[in-house]
N, C-alpha and C. Protein backbone atom coordinates (compact mmCIF):
# COMPACT_ATOMS: atom_id res chain seq x y z
N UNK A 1 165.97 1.58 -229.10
CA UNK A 1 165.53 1.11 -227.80
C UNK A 1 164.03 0.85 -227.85
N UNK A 2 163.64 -0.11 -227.74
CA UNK A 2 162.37 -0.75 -227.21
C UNK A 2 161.52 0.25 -226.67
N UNK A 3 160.21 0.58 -226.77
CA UNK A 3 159.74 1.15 -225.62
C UNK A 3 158.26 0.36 -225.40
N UNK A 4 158.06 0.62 -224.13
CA UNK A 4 156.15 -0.30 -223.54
C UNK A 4 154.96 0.29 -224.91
N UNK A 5 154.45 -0.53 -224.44
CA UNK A 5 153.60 -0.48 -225.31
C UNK A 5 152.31 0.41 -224.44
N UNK A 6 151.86 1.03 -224.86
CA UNK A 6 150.21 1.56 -224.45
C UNK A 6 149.19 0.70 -223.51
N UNK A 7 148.02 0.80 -223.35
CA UNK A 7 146.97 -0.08 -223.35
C UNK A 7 146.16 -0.93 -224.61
N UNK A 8 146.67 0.43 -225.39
CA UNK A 8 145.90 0.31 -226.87
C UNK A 8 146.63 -0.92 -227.56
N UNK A 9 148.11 -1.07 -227.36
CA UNK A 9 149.09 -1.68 -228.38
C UNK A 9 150.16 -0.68 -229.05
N UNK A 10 149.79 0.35 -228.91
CA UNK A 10 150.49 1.47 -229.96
C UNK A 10 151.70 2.46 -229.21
N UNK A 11 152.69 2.58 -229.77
CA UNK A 11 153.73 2.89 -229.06
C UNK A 11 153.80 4.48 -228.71
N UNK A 12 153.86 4.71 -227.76
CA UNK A 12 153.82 6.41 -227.47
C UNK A 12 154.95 6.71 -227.78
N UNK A 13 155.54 7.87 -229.05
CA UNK A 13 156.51 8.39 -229.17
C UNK A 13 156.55 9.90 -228.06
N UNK A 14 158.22 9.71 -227.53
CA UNK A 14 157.81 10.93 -226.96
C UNK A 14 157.46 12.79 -227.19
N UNK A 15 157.22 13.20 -226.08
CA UNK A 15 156.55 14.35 -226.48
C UNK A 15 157.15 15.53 -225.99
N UNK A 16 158.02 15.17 -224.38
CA UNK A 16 157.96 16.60 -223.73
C UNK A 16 159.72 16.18 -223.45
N UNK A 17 160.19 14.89 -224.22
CA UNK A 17 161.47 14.51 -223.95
C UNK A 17 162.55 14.99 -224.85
N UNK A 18 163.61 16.47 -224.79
CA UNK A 18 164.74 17.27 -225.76
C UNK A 18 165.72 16.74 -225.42
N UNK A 19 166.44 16.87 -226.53
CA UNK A 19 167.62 15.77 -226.59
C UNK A 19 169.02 16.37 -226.91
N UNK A 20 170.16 16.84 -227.09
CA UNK A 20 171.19 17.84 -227.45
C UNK A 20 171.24 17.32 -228.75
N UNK A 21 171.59 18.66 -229.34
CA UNK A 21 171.98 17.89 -230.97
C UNK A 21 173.05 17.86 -230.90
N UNK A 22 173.67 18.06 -232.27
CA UNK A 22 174.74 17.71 -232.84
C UNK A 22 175.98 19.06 -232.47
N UNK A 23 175.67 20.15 -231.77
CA UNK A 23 176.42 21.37 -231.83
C UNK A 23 176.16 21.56 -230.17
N UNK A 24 175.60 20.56 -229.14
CA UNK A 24 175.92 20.60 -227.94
C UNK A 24 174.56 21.61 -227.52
N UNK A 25 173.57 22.23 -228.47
CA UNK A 25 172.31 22.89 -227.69
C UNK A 25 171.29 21.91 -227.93
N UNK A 26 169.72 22.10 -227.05
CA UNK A 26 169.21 21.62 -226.87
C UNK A 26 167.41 22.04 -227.29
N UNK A 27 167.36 21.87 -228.52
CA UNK A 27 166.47 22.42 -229.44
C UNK A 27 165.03 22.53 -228.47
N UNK A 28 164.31 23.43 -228.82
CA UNK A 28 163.42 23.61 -228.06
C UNK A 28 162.92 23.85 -226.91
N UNK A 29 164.29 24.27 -225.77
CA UNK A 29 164.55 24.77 -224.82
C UNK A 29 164.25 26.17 -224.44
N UNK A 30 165.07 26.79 -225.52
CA UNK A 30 164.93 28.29 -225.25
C UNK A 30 163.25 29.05 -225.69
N UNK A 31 162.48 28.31 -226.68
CA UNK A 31 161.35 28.56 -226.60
C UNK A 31 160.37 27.91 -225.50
N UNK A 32 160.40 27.22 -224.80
CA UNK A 32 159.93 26.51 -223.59
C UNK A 32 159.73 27.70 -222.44
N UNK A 33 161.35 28.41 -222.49
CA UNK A 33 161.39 29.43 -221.47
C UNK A 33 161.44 30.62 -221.44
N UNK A 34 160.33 31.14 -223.12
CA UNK A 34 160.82 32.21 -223.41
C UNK A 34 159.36 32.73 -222.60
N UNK A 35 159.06 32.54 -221.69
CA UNK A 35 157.96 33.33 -220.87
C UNK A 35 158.57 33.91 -220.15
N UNK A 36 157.82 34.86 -219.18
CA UNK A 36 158.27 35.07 -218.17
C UNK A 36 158.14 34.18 -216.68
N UNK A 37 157.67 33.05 -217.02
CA UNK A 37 157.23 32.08 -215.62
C UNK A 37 158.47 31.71 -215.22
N UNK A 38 158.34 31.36 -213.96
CA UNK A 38 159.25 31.09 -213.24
C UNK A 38 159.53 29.51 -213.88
N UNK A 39 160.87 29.40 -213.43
CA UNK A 39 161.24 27.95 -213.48
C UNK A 39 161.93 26.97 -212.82
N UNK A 40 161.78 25.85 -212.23
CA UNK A 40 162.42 25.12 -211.31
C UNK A 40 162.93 23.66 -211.68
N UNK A 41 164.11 23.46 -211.64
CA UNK A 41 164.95 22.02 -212.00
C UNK A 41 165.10 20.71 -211.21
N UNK A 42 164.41 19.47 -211.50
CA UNK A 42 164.64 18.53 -210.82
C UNK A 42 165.79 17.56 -211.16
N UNK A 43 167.18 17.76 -210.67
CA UNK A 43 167.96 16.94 -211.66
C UNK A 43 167.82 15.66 -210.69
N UNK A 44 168.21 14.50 -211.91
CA UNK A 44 168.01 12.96 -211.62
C UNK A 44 166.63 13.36 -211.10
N UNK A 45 165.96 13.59 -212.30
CA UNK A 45 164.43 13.38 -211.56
C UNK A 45 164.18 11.30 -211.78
N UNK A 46 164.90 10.95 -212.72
CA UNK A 46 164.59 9.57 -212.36
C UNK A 46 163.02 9.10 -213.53
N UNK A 47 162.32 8.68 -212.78
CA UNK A 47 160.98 8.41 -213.65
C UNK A 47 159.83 9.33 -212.96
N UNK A 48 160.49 10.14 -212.60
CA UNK A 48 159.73 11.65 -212.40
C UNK A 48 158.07 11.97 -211.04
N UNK A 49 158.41 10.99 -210.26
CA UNK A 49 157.35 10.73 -209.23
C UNK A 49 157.11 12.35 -208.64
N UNK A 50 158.41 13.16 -207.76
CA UNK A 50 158.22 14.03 -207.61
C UNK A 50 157.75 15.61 -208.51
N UNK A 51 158.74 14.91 -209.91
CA UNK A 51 158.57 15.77 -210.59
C UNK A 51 157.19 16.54 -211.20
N UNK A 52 156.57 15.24 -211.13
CA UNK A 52 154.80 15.35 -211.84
C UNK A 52 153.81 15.56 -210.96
N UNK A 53 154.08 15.20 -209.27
CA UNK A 53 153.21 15.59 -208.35
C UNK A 53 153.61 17.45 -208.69
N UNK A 54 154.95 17.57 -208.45
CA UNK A 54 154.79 19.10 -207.92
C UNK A 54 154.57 20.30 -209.22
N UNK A 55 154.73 19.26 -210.46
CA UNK A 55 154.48 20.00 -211.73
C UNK A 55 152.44 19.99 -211.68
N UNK A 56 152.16 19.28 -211.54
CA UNK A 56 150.65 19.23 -211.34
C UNK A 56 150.31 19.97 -210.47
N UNK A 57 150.40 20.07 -209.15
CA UNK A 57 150.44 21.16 -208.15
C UNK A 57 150.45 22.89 -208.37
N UNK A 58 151.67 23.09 -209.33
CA UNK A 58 152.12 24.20 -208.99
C UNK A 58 152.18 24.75 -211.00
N UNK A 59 150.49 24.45 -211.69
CA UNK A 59 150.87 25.01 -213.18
C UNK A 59 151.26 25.98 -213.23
N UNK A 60 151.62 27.26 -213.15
CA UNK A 60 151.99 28.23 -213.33
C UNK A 60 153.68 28.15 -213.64
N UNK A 61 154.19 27.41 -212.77
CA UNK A 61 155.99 27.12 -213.12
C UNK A 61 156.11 26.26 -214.12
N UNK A 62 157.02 26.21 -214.86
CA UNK A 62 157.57 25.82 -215.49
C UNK A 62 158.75 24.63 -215.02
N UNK A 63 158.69 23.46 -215.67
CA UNK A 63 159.65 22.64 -214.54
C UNK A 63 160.34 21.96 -215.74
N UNK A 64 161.70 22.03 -215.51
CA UNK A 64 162.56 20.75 -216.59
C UNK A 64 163.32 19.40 -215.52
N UNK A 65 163.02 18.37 -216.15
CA UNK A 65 163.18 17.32 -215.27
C UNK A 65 164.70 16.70 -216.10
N UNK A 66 165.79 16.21 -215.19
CA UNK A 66 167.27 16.45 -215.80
C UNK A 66 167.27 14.97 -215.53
N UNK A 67 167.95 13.58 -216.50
CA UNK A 67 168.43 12.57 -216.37
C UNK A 67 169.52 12.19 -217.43
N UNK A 68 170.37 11.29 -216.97
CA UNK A 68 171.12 10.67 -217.99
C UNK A 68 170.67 9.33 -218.25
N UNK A 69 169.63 9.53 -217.97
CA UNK A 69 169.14 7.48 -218.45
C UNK A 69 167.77 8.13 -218.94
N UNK A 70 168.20 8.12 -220.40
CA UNK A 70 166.66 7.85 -221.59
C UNK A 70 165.62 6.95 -221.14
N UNK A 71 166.29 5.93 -220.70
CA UNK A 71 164.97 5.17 -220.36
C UNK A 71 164.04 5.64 -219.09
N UNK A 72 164.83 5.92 -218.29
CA UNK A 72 163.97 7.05 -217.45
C UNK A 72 162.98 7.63 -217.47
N UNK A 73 163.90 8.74 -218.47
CA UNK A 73 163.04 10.09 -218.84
C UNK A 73 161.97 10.03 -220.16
N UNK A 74 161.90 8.56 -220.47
CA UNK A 74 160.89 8.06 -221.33
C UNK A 74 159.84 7.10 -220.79
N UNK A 75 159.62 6.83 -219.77
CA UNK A 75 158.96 6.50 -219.03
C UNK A 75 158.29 7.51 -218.20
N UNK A 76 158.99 8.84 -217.73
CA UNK A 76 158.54 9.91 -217.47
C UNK A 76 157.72 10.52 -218.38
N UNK A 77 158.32 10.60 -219.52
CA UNK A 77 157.70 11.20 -220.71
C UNK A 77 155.77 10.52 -220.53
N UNK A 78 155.98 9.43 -220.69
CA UNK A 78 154.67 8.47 -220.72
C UNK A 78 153.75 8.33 -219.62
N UNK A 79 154.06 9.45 -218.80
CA UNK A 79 153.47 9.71 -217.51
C UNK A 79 152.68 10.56 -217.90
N UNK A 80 154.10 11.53 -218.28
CA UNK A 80 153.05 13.03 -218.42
C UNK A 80 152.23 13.04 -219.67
N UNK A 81 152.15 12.43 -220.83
CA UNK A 81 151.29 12.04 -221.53
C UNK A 81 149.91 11.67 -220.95
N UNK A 82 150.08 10.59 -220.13
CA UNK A 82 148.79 9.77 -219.53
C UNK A 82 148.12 11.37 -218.35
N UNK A 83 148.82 11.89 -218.07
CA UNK A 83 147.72 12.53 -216.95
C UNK A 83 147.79 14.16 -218.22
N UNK A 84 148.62 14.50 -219.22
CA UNK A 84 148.15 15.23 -219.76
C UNK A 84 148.97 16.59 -219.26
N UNK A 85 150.30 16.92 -218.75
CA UNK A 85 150.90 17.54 -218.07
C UNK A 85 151.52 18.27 -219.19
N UNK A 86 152.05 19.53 -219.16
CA UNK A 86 152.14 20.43 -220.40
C UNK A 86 153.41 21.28 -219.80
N UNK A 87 153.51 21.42 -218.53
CA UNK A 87 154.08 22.76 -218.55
C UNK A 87 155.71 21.81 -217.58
N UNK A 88 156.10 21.04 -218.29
CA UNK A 88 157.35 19.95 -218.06
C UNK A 88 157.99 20.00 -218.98
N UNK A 89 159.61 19.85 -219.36
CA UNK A 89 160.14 19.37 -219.60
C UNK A 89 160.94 18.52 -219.76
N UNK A 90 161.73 17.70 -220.48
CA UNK A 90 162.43 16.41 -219.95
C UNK A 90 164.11 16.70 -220.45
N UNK A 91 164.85 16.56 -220.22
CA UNK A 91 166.24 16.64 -220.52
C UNK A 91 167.24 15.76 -220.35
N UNK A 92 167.87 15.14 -221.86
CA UNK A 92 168.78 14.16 -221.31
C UNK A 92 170.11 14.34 -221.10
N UNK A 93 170.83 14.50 -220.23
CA UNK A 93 171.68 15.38 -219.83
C UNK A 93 172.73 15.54 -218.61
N UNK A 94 173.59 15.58 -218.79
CA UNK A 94 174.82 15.66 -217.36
C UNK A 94 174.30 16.81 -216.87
N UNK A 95 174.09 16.86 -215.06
CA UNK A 95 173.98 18.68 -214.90
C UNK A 95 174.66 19.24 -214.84
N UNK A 96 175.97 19.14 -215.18
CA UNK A 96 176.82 20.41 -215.60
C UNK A 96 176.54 21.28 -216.68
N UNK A 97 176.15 19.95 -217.63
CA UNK A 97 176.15 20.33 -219.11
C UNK A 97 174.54 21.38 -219.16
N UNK A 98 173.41 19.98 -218.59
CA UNK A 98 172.28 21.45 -218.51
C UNK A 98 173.03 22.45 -218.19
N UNK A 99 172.83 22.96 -216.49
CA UNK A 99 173.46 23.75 -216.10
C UNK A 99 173.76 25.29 -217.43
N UNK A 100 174.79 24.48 -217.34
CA UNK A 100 175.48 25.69 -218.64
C UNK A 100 174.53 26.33 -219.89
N UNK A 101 173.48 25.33 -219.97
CA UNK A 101 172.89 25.63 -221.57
C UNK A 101 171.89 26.52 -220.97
N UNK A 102 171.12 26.76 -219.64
CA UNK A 102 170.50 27.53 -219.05
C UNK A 102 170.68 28.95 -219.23
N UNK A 103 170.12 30.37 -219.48
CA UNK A 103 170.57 31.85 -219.11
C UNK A 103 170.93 31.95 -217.79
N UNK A 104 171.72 32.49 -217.61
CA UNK A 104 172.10 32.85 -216.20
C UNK A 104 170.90 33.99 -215.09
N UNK A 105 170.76 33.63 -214.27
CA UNK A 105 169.59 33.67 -213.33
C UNK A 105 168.22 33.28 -213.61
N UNK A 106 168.07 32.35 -214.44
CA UNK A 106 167.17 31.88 -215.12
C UNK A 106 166.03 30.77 -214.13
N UNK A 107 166.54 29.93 -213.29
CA UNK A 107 166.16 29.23 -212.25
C UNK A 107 165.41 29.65 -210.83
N UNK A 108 164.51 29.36 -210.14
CA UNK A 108 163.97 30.02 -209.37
C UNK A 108 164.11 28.89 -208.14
N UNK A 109 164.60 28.00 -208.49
CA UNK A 109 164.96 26.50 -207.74
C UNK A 109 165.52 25.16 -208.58
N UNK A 110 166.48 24.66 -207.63
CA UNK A 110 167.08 23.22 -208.69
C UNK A 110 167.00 22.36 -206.65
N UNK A 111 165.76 21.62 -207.25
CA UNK A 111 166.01 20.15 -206.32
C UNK A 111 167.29 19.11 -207.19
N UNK A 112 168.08 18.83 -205.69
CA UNK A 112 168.76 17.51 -205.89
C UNK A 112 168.50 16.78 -204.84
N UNK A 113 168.01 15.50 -205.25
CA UNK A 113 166.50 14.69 -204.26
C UNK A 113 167.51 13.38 -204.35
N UNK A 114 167.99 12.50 -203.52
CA UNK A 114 168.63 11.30 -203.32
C UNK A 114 170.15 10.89 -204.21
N UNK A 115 170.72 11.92 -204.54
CA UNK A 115 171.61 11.52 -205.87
C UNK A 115 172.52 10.49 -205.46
N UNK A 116 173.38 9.64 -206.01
CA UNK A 116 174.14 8.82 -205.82
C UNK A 116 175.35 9.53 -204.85
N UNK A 117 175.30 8.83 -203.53
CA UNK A 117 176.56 9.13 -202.65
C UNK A 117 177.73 8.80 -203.25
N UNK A 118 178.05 8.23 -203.74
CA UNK A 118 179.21 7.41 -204.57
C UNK A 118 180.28 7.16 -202.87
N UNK A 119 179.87 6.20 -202.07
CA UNK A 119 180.54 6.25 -200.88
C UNK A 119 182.11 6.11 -201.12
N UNK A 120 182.64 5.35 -201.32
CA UNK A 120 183.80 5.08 -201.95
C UNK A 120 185.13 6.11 -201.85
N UNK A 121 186.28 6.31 -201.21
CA UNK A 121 186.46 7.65 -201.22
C UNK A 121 187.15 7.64 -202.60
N UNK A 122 187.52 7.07 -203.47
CA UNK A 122 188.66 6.86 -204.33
C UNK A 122 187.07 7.48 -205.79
N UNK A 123 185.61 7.47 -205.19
CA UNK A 123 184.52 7.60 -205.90
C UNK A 123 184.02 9.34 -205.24
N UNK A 124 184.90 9.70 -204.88
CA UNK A 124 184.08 10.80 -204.51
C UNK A 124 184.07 11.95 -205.08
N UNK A 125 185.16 12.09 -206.63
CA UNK A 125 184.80 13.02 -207.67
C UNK A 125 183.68 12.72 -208.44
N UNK A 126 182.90 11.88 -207.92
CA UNK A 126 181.68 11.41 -208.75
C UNK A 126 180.80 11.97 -208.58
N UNK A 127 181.11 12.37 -207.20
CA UNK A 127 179.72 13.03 -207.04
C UNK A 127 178.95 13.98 -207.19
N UNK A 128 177.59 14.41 -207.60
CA UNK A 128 177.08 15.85 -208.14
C UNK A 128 177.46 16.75 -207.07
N UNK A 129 177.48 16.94 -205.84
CA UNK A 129 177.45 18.09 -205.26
C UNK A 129 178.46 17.61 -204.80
N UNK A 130 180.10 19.29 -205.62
CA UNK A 130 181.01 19.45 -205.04
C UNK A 130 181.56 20.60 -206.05
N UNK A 131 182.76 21.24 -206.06
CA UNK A 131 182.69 22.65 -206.28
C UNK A 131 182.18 23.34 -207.92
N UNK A 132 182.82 22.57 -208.61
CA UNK A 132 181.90 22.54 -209.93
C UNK A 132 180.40 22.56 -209.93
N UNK A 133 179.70 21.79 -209.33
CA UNK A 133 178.38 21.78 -209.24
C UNK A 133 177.79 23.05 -208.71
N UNK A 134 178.89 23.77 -207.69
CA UNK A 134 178.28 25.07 -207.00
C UNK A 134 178.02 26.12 -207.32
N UNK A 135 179.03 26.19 -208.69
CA UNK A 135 179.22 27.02 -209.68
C UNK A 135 178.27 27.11 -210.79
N UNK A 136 178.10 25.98 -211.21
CA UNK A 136 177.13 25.79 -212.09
C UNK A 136 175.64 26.24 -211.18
N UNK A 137 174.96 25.82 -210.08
CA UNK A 137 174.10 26.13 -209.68
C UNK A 137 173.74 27.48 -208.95
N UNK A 138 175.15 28.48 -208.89
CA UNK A 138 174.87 29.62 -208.52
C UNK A 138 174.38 30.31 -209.76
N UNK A 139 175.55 30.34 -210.74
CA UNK A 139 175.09 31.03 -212.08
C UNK A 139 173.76 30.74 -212.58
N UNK A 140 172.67 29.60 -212.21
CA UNK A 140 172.07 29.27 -212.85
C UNK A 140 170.79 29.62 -212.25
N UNK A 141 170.77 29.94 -210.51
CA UNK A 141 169.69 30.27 -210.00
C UNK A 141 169.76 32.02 -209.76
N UNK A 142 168.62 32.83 -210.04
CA UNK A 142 168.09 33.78 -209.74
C UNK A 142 168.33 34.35 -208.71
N UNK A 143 168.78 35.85 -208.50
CA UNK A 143 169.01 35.89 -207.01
C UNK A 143 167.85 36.08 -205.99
N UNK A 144 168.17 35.23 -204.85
CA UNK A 144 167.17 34.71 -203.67
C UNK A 144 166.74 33.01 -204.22
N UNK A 145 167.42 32.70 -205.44
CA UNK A 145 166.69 31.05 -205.62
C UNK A 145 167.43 30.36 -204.89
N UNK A 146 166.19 29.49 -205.10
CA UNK A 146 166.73 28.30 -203.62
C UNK A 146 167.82 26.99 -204.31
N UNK A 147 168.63 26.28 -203.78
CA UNK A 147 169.05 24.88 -203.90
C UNK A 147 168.78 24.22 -202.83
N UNK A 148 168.01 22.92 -202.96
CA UNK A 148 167.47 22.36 -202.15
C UNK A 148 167.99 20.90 -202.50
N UNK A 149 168.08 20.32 -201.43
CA UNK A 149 169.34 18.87 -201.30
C UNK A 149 168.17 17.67 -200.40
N UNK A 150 168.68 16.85 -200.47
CA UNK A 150 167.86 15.79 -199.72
C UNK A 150 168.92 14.30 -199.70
N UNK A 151 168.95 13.15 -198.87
CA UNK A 151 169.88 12.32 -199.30
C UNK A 151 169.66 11.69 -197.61
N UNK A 152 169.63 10.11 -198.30
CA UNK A 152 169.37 9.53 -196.49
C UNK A 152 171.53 8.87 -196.31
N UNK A 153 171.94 9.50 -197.03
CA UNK A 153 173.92 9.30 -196.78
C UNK A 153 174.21 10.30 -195.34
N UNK A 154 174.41 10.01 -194.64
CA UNK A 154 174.61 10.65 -193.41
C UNK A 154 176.67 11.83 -194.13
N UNK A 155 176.86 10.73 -194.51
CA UNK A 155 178.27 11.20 -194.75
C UNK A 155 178.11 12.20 -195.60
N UNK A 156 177.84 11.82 -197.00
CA UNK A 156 177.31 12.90 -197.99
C UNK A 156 176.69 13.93 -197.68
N UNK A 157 175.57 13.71 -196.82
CA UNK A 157 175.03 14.63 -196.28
C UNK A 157 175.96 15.58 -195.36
N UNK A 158 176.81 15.63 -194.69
CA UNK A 158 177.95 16.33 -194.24
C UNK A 158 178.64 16.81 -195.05
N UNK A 159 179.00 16.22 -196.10
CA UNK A 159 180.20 16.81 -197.71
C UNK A 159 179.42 17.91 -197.85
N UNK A 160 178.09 17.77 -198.19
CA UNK A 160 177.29 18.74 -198.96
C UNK A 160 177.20 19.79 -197.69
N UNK A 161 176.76 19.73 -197.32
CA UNK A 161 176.47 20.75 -196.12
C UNK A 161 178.09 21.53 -196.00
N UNK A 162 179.00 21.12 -195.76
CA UNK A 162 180.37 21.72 -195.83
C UNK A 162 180.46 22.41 -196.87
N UNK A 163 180.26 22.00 -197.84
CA UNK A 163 180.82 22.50 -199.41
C UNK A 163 179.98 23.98 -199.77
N UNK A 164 178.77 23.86 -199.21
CA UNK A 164 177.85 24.89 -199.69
C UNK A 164 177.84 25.94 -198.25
N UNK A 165 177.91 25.53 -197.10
CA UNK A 165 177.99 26.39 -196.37
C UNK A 165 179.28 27.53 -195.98
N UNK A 166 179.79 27.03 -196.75
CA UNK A 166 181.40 27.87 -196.82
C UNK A 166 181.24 28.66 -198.20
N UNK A 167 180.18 28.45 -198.72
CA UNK A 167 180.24 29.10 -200.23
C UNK A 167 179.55 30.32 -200.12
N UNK A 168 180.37 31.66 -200.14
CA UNK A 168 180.10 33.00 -199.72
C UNK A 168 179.14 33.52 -200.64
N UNK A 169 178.94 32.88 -201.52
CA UNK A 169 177.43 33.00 -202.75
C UNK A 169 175.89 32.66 -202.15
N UNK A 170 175.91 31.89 -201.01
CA UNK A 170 174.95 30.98 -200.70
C UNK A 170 174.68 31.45 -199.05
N UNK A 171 173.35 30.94 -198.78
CA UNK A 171 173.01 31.15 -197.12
C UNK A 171 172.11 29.97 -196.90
N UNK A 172 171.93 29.59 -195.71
CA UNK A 172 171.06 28.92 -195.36
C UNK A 172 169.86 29.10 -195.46
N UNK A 173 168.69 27.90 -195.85
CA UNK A 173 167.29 28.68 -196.13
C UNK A 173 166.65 27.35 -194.98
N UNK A 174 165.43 27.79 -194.69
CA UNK A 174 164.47 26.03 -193.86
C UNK A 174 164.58 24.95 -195.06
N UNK A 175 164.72 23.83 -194.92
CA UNK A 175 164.64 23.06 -195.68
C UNK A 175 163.48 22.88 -196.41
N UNK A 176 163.47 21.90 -197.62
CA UNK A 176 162.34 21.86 -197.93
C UNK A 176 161.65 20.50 -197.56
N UNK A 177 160.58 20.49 -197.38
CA UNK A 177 159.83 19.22 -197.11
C UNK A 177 158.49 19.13 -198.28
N UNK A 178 158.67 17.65 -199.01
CA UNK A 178 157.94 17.25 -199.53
C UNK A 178 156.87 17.00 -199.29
N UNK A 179 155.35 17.57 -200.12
CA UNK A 179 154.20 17.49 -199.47
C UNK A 179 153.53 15.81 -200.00
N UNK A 180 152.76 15.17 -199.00
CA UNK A 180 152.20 14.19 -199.19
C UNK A 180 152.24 13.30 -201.07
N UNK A 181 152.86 12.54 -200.98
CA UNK A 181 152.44 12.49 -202.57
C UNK A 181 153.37 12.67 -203.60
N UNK A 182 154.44 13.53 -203.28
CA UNK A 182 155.83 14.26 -203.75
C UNK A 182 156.78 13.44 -203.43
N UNK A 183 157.11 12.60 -202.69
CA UNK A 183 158.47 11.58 -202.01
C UNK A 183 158.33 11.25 -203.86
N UNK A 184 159.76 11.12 -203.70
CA UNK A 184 160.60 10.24 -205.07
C UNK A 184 160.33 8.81 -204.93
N UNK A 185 160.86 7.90 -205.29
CA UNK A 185 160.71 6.55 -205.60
C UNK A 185 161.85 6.12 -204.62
N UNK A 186 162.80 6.76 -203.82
CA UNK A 186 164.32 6.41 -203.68
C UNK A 186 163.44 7.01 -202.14
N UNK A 187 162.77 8.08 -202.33
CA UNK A 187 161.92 8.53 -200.42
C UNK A 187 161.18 7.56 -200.06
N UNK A 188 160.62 7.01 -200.44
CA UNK A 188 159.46 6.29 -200.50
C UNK A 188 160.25 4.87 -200.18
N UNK A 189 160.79 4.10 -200.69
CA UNK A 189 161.72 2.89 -200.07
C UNK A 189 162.37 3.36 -198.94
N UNK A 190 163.17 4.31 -198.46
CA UNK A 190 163.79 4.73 -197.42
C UNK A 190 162.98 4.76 -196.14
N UNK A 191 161.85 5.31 -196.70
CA UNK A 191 160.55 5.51 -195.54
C UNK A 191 159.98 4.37 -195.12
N UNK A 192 159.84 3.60 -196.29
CA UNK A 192 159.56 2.14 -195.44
C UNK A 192 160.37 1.37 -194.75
N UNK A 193 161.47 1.82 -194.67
CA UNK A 193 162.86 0.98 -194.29
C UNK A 193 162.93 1.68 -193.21
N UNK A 194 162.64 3.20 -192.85
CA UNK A 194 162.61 3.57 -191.76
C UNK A 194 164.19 4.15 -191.54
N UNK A 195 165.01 4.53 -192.45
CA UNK A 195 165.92 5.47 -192.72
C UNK A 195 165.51 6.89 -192.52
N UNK A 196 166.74 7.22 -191.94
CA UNK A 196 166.70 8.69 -191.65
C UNK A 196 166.50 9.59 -193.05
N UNK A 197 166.39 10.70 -193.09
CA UNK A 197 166.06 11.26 -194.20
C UNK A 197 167.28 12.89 -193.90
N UNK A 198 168.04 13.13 -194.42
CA UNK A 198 168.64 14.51 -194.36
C UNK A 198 168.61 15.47 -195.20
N UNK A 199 168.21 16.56 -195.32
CA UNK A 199 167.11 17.63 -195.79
C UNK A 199 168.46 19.16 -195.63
N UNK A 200 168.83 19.91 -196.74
CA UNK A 200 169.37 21.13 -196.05
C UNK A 200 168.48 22.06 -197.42
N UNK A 201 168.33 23.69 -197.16
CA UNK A 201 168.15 24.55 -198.37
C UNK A 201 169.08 25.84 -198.31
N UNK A 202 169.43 26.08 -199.69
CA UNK A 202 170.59 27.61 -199.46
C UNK A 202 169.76 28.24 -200.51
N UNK A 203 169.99 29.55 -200.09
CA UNK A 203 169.61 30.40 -200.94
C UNK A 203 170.48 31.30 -201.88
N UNK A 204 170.93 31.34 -202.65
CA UNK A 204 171.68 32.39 -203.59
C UNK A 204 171.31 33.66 -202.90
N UNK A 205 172.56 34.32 -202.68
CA UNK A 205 172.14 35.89 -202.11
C UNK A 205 172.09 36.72 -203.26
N UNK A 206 171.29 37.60 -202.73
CA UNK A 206 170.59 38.44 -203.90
C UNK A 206 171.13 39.15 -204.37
């Protein structure tokens, strides 16, 4: 795959972007998180707008940014290069599959920020948040960590809210709201369009 070129001419190979090998783990992971810092998951971070405001913000955490499009998360990669960002990771990856490769209570938060509604009903095993996903994200967050949802799908936004509020693992938390600067690329068009925005947070009970 092709990638942009620099300013210079010279191609940035990436740096902070792990890839699964050949036996389904994901080399360089488990030393990433062998601190004790906290850590928080942006899956479909996309080309990582939120991801790098709130990783810049908040050095002390540790953040892995989750996509299934390389090209993405290599364009992300070439972000955090240019401003010099260290304490990111990039992952190419289904979140189930992360998910699983994670220690269990290992997470201190997993944003899911605009994901595909898949409206369609004949499309609606497509979608990330539904009981598999709940599972995977209980085991994976810490007890008291947050899951935090966002999505301008009015409908979806109801699935999700059903699915997790019936889930005797989970409670309601205030939502989260993105600070100035943090909107995704998918917030940021919505906002100019003047779309509603729907926001819920649960907390893993402790």
């Amino acid at each position: 795959m092709a990638r942009e070129r620099s300013s210079r001419g010279t191609r940035q190979a990436p740096r902070y972007l792990l890839l699964p090998d050949e036996q389904g783990g994901i080399p360089g992971l488990n030393a990433f998180l062998a601190s004790d810092a906290p850590v928080e998951a942006d899956i479909g971070c996309g080309r990582g707008r939120f991801l790098l405001a709130r990783a810049m913000r908040d050095p002390a955490t540790l953040w892995l940014g989750v996509d299934r499009m390389r090209i993405r998360l290599e364009k992300c990669d070439r972000r955090l290069q240019e401003a010099d960002i260290r304490n990111v990771r990039l992952i190419r990856a289904d979140a189930l599959e992360f998910l699983s490769w994670l220690p269990p209570g290992r997470l201190r938060a997993i944003y899911v920020l605009f994901p595909d509604p898949w409206p369609k009903r004949r499309h609606h095993d497509r979608r990330l948040v539904r009981p598999a996903f709940a599972d995977a994200a209980c085991r994976a967050l810490e007890p008291n960590g947050l899951l935090h949802l966002a999505t301008d799908d009015a409908p979806y936004f109801a699935w999700m809210r059903r699915l997790l509020e019936g889930d005797m693992r989970l409670e309601p938390a205030p939502a989260f709201q993105p600070q100035p600067g943090e909107e995704t690329e998918f917030e940021s068009l919505f906002l100019k369009q003047a779309r509603p925005i729907h926001r819920a947070s649960f907390q893993r009970r402790g």
